[in-house]
PDB file of N, CA and C in Angstrom:
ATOM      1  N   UNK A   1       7.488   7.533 -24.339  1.00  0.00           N
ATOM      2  CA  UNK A   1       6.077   7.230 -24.215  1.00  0.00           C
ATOM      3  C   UNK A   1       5.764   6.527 -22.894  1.00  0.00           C
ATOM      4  N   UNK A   2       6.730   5.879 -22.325  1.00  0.00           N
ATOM      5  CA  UNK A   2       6.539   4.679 -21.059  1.00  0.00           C
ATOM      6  C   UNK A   2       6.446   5.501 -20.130  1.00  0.00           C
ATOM      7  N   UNK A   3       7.283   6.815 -20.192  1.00  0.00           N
ATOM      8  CA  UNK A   3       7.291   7.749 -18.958  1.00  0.00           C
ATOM      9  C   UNK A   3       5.804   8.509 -18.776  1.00  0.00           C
ATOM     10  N   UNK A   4       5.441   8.756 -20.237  1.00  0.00           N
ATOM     11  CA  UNK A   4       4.454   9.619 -19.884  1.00  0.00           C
ATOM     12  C   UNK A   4       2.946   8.991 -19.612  1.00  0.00           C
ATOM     13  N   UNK A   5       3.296   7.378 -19.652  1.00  0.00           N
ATOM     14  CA  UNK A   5       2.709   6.497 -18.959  1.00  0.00           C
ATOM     15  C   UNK A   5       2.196   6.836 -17.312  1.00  0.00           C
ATOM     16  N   UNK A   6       3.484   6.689 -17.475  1.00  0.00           N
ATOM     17  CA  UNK A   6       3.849   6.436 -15.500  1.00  0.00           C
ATOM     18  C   UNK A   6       3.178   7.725 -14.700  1.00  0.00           C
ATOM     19  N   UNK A   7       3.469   8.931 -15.743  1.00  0.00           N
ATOM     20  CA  UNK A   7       3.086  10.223 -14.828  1.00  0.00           C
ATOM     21  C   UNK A   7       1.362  10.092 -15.126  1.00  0.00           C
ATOM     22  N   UNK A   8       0.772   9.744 -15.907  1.00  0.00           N
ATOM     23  CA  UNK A   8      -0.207   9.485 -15.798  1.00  0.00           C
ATOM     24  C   UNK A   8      -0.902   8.869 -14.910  1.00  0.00           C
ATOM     25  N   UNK A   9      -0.258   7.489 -14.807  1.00  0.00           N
ATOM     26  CA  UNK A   9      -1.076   6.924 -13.837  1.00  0.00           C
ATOM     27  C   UNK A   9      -0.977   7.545 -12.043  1.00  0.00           C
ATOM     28  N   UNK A  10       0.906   7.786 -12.050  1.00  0.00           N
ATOM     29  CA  UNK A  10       0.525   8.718 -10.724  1.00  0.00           C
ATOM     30  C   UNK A  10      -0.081   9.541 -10.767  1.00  0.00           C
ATOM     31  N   UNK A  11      -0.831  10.265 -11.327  1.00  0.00           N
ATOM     32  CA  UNK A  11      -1.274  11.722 -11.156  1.00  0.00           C
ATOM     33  C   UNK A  11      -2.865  11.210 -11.127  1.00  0.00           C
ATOM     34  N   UNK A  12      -3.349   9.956 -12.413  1.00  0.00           N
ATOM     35  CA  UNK A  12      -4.637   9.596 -11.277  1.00  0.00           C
ATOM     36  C   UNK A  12      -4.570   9.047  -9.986  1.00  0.00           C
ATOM     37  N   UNK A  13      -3.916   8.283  -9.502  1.00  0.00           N
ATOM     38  CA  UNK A  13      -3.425   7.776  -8.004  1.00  0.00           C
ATOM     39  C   UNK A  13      -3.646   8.817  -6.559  1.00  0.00           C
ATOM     40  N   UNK A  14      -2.905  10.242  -7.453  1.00  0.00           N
ATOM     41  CA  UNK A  14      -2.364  11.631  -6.489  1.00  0.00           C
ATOM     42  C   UNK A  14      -4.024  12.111  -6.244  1.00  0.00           C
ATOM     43  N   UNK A  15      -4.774  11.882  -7.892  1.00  0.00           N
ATOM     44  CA  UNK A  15      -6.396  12.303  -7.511  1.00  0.00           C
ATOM     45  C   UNK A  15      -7.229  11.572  -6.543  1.00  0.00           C
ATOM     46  N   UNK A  16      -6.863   9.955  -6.641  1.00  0.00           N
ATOM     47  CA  UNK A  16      -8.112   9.257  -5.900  1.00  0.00           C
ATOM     48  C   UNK A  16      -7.442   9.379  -4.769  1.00  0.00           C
ATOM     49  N   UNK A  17      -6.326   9.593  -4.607  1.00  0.00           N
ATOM     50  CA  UNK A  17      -5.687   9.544  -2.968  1.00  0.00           C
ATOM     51  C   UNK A  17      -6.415  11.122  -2.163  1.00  0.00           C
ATOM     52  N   UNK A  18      -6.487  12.166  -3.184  1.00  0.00           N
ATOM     53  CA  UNK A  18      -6.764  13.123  -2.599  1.00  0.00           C
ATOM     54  C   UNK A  18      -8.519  13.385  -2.420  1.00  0.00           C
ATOM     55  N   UNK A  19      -9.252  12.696  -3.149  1.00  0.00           N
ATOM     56  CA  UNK A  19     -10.370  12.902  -3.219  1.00  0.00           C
ATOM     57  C   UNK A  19     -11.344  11.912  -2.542  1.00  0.00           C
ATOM     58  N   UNK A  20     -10.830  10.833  -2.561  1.00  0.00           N
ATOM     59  CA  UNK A  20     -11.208   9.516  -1.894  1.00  0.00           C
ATOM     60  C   UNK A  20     -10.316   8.682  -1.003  1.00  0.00           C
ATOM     61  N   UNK A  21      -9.656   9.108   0.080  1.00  0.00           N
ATOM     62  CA  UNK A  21      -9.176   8.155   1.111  1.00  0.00           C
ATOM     63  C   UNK A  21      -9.349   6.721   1.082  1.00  0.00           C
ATOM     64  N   UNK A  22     -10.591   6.782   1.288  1.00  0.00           N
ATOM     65  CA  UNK A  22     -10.973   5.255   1.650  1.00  0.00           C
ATOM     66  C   UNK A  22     -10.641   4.682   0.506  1.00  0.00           C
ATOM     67  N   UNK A  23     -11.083   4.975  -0.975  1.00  0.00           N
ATOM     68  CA  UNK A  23     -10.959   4.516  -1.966  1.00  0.00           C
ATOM     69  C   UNK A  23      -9.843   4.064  -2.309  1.00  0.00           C
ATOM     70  N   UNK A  24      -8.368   4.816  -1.719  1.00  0.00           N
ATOM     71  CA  UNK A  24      -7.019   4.713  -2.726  1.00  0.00           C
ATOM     72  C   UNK A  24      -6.488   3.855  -1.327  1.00  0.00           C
ATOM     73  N   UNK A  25      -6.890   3.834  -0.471  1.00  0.00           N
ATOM     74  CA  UNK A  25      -6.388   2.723   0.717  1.00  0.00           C
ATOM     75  C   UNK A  25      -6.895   1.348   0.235  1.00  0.00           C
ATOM     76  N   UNK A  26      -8.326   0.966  -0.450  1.00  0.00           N
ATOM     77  CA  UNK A  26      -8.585  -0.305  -0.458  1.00  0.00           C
ATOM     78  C   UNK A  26      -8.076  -0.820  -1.636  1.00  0.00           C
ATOM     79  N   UNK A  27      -7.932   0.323  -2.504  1.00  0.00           N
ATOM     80  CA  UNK A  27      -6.945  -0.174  -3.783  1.00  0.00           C
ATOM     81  C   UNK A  27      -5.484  -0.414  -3.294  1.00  0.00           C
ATOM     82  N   UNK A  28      -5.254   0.205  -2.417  1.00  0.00           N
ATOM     83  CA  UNK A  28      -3.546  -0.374  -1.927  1.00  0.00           C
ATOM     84  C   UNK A  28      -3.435  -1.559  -1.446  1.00  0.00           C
ATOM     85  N   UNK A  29      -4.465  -1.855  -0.267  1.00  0.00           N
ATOM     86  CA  UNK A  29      -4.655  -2.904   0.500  1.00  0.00           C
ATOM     87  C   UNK A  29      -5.222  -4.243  -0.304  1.00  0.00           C
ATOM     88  N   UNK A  30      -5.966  -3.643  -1.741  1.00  0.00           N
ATOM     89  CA  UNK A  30      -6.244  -5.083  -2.879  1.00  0.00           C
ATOM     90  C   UNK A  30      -4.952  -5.830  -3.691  1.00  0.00           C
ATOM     91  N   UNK A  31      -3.746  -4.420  -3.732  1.00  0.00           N
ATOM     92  CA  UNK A  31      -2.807  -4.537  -4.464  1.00  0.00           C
ATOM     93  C   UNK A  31      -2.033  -5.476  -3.904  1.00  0.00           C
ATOM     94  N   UNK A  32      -1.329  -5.364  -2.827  1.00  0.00           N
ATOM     95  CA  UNK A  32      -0.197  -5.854  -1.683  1.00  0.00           C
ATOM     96  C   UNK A  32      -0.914  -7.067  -1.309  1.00  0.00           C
ATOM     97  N   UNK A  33      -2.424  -7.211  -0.954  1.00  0.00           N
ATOM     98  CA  UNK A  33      -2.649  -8.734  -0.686  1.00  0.00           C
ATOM     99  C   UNK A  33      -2.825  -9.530  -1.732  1.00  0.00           C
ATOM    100  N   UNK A  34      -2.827  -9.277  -3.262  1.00  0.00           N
ATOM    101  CA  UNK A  34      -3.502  -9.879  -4.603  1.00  0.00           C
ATOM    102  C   UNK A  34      -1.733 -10.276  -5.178  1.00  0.00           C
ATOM    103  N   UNK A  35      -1.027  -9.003  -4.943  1.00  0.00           N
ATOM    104  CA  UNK A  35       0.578  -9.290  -4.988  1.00  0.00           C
ATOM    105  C   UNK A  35       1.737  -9.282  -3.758  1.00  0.00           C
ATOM    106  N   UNK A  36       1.774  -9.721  -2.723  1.00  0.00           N
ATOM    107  CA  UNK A  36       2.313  -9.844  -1.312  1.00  0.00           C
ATOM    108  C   UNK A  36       3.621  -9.775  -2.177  1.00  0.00           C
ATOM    109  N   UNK A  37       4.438 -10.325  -3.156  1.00  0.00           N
ATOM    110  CA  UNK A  37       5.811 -10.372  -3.826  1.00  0.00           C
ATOM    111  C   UNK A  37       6.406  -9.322  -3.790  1.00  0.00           C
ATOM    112  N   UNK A  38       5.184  -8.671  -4.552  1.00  0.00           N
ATOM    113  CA  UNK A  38       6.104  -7.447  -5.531  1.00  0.00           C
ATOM    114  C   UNK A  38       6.310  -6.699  -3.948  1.00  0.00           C
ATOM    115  N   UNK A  39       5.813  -6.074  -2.663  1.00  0.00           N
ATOM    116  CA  UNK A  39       6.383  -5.275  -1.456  1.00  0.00           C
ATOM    117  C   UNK A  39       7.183  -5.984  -1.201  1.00  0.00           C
ATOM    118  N   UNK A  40       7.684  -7.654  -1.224  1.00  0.00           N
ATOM    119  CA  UNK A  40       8.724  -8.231  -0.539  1.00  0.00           C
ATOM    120  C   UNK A  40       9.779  -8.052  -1.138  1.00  0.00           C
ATOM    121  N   UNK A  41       9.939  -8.045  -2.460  1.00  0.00           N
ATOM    122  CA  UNK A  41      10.762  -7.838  -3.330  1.00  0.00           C
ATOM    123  C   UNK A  41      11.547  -6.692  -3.742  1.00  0.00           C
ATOM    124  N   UNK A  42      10.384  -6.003  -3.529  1.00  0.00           N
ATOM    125  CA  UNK A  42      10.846  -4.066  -4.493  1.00  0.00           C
ATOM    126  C   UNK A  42      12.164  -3.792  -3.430  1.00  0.00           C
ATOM    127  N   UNK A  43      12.998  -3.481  -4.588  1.00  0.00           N
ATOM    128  CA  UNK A  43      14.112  -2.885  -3.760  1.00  0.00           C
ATOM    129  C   UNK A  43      14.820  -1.652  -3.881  1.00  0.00           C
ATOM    130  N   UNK A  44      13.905  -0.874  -4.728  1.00  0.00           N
ATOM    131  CA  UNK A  44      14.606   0.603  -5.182  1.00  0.00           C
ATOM    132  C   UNK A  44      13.635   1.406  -3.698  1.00  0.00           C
ATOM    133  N   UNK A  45      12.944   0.852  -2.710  1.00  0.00           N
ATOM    134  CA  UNK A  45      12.259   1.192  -1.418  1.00  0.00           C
ATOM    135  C   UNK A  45      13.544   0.622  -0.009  1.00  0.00           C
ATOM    136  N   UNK A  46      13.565   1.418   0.705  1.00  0.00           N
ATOM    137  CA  UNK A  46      13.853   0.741   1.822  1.00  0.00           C
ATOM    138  C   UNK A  46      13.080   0.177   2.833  1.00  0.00           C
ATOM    139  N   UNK A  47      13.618  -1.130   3.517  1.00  0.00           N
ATOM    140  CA  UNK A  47      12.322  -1.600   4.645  1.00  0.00           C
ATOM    141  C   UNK A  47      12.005  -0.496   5.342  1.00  0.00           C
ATOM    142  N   UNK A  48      12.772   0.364   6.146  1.00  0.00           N
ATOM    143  CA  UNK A  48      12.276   1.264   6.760  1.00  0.00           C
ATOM    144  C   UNK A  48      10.459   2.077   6.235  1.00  0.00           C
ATOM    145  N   UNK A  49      10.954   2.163   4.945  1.00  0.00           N
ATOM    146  CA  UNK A  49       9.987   3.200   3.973  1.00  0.00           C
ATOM    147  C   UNK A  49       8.668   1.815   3.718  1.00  0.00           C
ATOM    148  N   UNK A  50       8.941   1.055   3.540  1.00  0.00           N
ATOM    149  CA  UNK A  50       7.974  -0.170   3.304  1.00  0.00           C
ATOM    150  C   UNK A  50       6.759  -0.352   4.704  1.00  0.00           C
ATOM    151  N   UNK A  51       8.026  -1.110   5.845  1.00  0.00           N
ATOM    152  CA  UNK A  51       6.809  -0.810   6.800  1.00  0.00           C
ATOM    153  C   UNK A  51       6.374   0.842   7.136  1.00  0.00           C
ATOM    154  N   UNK A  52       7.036   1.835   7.126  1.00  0.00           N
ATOM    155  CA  UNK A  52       6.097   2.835   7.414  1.00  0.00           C
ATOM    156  C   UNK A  52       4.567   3.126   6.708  1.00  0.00           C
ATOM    157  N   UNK A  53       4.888   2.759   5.159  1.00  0.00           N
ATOM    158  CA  UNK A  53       4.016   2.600   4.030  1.00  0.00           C
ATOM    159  C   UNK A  53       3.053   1.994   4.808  1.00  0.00           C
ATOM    160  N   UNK A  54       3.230   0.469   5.270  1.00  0.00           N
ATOM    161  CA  UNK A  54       2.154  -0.309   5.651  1.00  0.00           C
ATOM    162  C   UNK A  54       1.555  -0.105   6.686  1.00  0.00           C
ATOM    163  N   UNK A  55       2.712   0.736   7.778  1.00  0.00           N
ATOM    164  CA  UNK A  55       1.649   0.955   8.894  1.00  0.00           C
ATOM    165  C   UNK A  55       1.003   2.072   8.466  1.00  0.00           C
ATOM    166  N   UNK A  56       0.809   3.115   7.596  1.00  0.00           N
ATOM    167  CA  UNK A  56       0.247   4.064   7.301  1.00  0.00           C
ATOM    168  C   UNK A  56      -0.870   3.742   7.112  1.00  0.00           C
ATOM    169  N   UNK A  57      -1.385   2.198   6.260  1.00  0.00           N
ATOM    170  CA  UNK A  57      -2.579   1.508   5.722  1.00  0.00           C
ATOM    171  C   UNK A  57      -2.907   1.024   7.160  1.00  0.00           C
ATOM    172  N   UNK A  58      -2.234   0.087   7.999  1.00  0.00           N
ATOM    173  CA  UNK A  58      -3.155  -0.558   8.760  1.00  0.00           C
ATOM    174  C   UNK A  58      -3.296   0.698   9.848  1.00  0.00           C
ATOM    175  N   UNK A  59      -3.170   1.430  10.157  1.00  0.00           N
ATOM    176  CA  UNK A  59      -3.930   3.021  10.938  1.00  0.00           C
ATOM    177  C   UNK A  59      -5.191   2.882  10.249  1.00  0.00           C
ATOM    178  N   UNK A  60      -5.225   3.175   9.097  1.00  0.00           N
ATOM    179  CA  UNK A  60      -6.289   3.457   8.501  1.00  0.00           C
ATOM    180  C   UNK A  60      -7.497   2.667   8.493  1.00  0.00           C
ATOM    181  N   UNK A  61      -7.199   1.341   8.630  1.00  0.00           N
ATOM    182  CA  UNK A  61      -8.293   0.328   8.357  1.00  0.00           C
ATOM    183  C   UNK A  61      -8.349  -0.351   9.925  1.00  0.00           C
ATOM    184  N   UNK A  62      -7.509   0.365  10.772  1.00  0.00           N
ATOM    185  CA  UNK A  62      -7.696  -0.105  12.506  1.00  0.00           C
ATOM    186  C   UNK A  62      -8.390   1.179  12.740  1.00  0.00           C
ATOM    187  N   UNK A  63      -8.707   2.578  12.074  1.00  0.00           N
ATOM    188  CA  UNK A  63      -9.682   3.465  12.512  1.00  0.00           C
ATOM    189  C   UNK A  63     -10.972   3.492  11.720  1.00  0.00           C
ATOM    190  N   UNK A  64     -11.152   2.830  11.049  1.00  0.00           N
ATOM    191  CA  UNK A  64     -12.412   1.971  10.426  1.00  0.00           C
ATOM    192  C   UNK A  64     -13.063   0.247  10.727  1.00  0.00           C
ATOM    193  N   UNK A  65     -12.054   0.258  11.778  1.00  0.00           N
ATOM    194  CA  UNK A  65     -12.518  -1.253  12.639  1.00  0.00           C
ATOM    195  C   UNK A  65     -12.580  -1.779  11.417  1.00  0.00           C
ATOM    196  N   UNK A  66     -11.515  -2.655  10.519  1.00  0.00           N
ATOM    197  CA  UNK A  66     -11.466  -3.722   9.918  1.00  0.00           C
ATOM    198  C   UNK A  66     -10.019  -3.809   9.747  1.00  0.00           C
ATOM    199  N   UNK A  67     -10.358  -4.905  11.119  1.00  0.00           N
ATOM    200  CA  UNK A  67      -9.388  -5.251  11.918  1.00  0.00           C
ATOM    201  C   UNK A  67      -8.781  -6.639  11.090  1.00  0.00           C
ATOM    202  N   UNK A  68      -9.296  -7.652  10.108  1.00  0.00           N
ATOM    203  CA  UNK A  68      -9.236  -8.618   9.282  1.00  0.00           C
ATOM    204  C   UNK A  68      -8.265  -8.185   7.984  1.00  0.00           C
ATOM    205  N   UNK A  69      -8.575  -7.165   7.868  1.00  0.00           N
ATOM    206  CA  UNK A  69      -7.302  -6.400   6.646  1.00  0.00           C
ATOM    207  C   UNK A  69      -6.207  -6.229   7.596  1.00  0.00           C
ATOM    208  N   UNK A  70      -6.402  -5.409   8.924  1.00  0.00           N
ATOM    209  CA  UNK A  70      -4.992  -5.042   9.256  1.00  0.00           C
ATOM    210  C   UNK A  70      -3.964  -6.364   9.549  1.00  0.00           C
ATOM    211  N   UNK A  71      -5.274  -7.592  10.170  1.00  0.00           N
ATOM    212  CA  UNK A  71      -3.687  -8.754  10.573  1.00  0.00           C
ATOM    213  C   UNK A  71      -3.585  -9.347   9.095  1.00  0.00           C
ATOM    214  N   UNK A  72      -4.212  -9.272   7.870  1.00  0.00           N
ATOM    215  CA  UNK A  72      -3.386  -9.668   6.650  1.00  0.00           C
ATOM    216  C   UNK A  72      -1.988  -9.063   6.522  1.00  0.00           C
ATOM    217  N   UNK A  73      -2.672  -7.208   6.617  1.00  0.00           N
ATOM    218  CA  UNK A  73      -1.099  -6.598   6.252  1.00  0.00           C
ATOM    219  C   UNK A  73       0.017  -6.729   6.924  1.00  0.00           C
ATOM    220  N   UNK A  74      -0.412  -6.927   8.210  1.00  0.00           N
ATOM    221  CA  UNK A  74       0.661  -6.899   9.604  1.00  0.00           C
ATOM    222  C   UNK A  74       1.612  -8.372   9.350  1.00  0.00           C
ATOM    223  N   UNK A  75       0.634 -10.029   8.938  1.00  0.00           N
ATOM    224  CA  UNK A  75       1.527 -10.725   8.534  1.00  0.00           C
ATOM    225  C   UNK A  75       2.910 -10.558   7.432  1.00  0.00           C
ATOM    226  N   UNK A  76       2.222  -9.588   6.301  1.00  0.00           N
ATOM    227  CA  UNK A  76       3.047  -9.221   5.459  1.00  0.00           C
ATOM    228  C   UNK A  76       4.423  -8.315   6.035  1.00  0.00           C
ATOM    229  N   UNK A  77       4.261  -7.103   6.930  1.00  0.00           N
ATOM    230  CA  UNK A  77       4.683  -6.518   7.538  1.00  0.00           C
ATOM    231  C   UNK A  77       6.190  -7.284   8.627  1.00  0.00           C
ATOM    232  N   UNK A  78       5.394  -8.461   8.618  1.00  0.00           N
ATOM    233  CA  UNK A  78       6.332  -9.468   9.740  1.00  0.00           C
ATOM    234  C   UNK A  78       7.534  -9.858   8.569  1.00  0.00           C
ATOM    235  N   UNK A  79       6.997 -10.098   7.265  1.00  0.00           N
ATOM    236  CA  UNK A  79       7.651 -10.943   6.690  1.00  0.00           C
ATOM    237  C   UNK A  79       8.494  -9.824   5.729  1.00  0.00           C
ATOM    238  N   UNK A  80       8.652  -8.858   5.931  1.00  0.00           N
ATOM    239  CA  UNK A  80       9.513  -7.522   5.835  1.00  0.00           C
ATOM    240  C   UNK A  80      10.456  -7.493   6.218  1.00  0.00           C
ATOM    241  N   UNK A  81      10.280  -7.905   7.524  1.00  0.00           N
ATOM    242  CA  UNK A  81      11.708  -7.390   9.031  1.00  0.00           C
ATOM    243  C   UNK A  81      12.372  -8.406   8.834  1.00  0.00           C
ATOM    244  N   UNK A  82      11.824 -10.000   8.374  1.00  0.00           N
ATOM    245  CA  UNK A  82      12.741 -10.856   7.928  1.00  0.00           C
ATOM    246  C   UNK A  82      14.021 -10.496   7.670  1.00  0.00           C
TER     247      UNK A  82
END
């Protein structure tokens, strides 16, 4: 039952990502600053795959000039390479 959880929720995720950009970026960017832990922590990800993840977001919100999200994520980003 937990699995067919999980595919659920990715598969709404796979929708708002595909239908709404902006939308599934500010839900990422609410997630990672509301929980900064859980990206420092997760370890079934590699850093490599982590910051690419994040610079993928701050592109996005440095080509929408909100430039105040990107140096949140970018601090987080620093504290990665740690």
């Amino acid at each position: 039952m937990e699995e067919d959880k999980k595919k659920k929720i990715h598969h709404l995720l796979d929708e708002i990502q595909r239908r709404d950009i902006d939308r599934y970026m500010e839900m990422c960017y609410e997630s990672i600053i509301q929980y900064p832990n859980q990206i420092l922590e997760y370890e079934d990800i590699s850093t490599k795959s982590k910051i690419g993840a994040l610079d993928n977001i701050i592109n996005h919100f440095e080509q929408k000039d909100m430039f105040e999200k990107c140096h949140k994520l970018k601090l987080i980003k620093e504290k990665i390479k740690c």
